[in-house]
N, C-alpha and C. Protein backbone atom coordinates (compact mmCIF):
# COMPACT_ATOMS: atom_id res chain seq x y z
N UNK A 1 0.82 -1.20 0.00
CA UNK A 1 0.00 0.00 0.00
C UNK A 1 0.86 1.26 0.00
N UNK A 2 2.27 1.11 0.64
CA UNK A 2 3.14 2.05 0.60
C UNK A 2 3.24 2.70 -0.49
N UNK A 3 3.53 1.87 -1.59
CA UNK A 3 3.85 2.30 -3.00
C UNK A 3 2.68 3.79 -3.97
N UNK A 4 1.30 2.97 -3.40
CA UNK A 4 0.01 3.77 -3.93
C UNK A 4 0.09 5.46 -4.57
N UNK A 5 -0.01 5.97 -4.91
CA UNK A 5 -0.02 7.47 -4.70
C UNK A 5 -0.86 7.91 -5.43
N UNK A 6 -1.72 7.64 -5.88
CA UNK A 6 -3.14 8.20 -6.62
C UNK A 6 -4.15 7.08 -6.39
N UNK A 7 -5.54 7.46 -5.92
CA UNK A 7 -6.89 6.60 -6.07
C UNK A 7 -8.02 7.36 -7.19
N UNK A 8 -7.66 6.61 -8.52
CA UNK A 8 -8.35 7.34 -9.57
C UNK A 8 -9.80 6.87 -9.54
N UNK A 9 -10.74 7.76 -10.26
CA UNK A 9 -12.02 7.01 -10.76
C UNK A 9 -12.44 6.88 -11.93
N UNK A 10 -12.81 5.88 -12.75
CA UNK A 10 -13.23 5.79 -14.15
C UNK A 10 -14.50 4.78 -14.55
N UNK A 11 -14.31 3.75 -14.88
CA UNK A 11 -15.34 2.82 -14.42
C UNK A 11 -15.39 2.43 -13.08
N UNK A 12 -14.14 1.74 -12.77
CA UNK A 12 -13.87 1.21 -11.64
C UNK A 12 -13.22 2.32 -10.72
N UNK A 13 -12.81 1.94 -9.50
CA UNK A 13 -11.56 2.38 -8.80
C UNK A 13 -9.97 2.07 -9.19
N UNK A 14 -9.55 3.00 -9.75
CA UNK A 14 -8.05 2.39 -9.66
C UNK A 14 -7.10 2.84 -8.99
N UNK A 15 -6.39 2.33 -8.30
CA UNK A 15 -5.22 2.88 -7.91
C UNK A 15 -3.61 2.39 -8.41
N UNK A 16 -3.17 4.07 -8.49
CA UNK A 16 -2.50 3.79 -9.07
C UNK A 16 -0.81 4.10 -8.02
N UNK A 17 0.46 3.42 -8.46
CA UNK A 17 1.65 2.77 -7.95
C UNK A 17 2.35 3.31 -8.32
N UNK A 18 3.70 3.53 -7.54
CA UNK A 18 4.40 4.36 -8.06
C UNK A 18 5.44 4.07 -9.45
N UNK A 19 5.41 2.78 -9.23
CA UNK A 19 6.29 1.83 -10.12
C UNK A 19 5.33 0.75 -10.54
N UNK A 20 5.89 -0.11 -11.41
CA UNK A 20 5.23 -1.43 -11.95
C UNK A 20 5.41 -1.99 -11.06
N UNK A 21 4.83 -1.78 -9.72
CA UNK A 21 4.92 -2.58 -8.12
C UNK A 21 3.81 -3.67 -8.46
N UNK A 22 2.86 -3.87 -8.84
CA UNK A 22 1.64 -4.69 -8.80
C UNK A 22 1.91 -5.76 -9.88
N UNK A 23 1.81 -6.87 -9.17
CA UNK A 23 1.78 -8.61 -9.88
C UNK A 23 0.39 -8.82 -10.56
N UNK A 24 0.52 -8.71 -11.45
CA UNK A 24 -0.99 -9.15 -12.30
C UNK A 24 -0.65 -11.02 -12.83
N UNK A 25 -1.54 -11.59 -12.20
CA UNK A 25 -1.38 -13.06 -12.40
C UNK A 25 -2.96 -13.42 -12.90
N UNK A 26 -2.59 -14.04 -14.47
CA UNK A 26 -4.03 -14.61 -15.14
C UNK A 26 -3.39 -16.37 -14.89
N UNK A 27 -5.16 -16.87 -15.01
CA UNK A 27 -4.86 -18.33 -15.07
C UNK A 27 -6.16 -18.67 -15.86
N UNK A 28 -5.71 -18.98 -17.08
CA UNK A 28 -6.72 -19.70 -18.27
C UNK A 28 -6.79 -21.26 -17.51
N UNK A 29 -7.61 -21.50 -17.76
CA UNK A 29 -8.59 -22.85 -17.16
C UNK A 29 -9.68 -23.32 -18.55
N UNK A 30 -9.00 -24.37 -19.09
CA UNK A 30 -10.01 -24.69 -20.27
C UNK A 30 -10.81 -25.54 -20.38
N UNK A 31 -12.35 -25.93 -20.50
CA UNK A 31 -13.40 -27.04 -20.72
C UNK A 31 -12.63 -27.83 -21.31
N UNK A 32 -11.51 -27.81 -22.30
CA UNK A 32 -11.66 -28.81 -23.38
C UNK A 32 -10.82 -29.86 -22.68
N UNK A 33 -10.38 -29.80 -21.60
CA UNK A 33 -9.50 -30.81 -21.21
C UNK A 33 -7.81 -30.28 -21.44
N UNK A 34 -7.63 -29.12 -21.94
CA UNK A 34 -5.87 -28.52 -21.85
C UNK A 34 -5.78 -28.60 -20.79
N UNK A 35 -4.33 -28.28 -21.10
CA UNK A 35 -3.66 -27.73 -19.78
C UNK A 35 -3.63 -26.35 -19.68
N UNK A 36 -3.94 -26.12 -18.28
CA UNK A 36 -4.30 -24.88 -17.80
C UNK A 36 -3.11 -23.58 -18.05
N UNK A 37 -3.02 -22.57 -18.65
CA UNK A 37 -1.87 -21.71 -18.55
C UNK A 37 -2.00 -20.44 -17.46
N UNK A 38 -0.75 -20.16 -17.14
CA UNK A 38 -0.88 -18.56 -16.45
C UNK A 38 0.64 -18.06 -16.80
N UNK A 39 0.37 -16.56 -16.80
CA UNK A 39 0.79 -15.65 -17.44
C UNK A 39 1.05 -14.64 -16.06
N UNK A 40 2.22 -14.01 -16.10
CA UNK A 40 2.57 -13.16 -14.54
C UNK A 40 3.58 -11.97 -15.03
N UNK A 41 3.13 -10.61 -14.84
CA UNK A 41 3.64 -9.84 -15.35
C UNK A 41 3.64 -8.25 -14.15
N UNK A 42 4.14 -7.51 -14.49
CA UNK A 42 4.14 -6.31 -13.50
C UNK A 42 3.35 -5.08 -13.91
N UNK A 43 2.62 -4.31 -13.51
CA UNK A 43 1.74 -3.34 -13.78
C UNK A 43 1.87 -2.25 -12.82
N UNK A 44 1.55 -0.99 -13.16
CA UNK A 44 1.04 0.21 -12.26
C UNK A 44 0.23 0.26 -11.99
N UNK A 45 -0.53 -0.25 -11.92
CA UNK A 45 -2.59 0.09 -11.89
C UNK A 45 -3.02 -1.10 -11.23
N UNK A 46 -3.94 -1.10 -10.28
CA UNK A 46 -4.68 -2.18 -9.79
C UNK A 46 -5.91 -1.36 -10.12
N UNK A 47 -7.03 -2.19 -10.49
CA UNK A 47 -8.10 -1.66 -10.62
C UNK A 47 -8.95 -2.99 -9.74
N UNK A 48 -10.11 -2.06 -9.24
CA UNK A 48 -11.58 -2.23 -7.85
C UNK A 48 -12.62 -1.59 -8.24
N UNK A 49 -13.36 -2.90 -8.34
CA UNK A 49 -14.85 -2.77 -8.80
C UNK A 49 -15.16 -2.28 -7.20
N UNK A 50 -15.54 -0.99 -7.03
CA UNK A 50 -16.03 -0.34 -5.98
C UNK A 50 -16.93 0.84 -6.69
N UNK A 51 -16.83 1.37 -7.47
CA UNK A 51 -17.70 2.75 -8.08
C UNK A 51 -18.78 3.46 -7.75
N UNK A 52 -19.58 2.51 -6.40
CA UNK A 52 -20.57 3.13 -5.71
C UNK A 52 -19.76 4.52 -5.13
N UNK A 53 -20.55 5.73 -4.79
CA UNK A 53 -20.04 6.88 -4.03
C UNK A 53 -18.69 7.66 -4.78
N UNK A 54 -17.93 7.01 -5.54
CA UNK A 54 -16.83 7.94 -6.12
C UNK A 54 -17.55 9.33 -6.76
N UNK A 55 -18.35 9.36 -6.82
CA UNK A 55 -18.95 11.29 -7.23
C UNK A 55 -18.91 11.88 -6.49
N UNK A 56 -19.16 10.89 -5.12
CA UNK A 56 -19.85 11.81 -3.68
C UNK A 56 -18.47 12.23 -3.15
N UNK A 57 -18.25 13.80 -2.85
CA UNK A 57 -17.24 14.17 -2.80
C UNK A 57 -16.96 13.62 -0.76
N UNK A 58 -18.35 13.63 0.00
CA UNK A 58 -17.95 13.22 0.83
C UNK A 58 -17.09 12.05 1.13
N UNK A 59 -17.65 11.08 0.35
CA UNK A 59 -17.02 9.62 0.17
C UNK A 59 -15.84 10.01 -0.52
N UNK A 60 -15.15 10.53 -1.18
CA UNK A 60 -13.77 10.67 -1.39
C UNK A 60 -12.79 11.40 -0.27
N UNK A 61 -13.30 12.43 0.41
CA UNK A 61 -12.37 12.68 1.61
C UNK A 61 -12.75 11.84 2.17
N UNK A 62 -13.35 10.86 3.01
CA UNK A 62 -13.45 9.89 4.18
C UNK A 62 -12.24 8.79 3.59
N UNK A 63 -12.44 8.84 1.99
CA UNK A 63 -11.32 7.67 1.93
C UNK A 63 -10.02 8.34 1.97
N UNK A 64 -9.54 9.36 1.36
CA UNK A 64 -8.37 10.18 1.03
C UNK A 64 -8.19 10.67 2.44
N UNK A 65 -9.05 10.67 3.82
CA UNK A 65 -8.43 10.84 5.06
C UNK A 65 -8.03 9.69 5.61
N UNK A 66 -8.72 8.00 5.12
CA UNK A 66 -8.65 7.01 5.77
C UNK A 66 -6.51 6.63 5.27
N UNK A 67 -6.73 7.25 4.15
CA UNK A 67 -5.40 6.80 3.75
C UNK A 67 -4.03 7.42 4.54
N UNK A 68 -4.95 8.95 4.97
CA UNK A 68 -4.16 9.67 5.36
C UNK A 68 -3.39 9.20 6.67
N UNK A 69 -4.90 8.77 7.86
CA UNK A 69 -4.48 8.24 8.95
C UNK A 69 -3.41 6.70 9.02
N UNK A 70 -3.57 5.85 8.02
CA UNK A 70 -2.47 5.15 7.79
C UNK A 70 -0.85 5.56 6.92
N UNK A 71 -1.13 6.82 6.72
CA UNK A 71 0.32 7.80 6.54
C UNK A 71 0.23 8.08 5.13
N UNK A 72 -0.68 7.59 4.55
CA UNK A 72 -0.44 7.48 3.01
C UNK A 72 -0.81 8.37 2.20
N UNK A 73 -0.05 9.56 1.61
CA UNK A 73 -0.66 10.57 0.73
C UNK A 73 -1.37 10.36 -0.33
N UNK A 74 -2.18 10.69 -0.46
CA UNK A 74 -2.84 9.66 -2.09
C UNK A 74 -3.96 11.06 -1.88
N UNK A 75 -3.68 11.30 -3.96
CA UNK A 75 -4.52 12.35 -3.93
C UNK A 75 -5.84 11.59 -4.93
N UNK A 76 -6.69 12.28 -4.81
CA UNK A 76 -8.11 11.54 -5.28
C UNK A 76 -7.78 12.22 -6.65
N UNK A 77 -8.81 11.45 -7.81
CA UNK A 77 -8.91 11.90 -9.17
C UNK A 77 -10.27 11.60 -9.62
N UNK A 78 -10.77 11.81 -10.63
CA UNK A 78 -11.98 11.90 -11.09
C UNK A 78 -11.65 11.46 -12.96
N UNK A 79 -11.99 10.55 -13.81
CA UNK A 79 -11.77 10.34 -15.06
C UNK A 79 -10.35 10.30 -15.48
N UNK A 80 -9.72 10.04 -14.94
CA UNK A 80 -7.95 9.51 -15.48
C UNK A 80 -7.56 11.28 -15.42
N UNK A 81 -7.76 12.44 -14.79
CA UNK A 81 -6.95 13.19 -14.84
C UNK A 81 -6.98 13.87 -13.93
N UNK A 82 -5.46 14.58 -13.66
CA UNK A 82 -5.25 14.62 -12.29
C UNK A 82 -6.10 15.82 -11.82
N UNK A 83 -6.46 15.67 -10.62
CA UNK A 83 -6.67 16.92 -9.51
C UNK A 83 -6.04 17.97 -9.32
């Protein structure tokens, strides 16, 4: 969580890292009887299906203070651009 430094909104919630800190791990699983593959790579972005309340400006300071009280500066955004 250290890494974090922006909590954007777009569809989802994303937050975004300061570096390609975040492990994105897929795992294909196939009916037909294959063998299963996965794929593991590094990203900036985690994205969270959360999108309830991101308009409500209240609900963005309660979170952007919750971060605060665990030390973490993180500035809020609205559509991929910054604040």
């Amino acid at each position: 969580m250290h890494k974090i430094e922006s909590l954007l909104k777009d569809i989802n919630v994303i937050f975004a890292a300061a570096g390609d800190d975040v492990k994105v791990t897929t795992t294909n699983v196939y009916n037909d009887g294959a063998p299963s593959t996965t794929e593991a790579y590094n990203y900036h972005l985690f994205f969270l299906n959360l999108s309830s309340g991101m308009q409500d400006k209240s609900w963005q300071n309660a979170v952007t203070k919750a971060f605060s009280k665990a030390g973490l500066n993180i500035r809020m955004t609205y559509g991929m651009t910054k604040a």
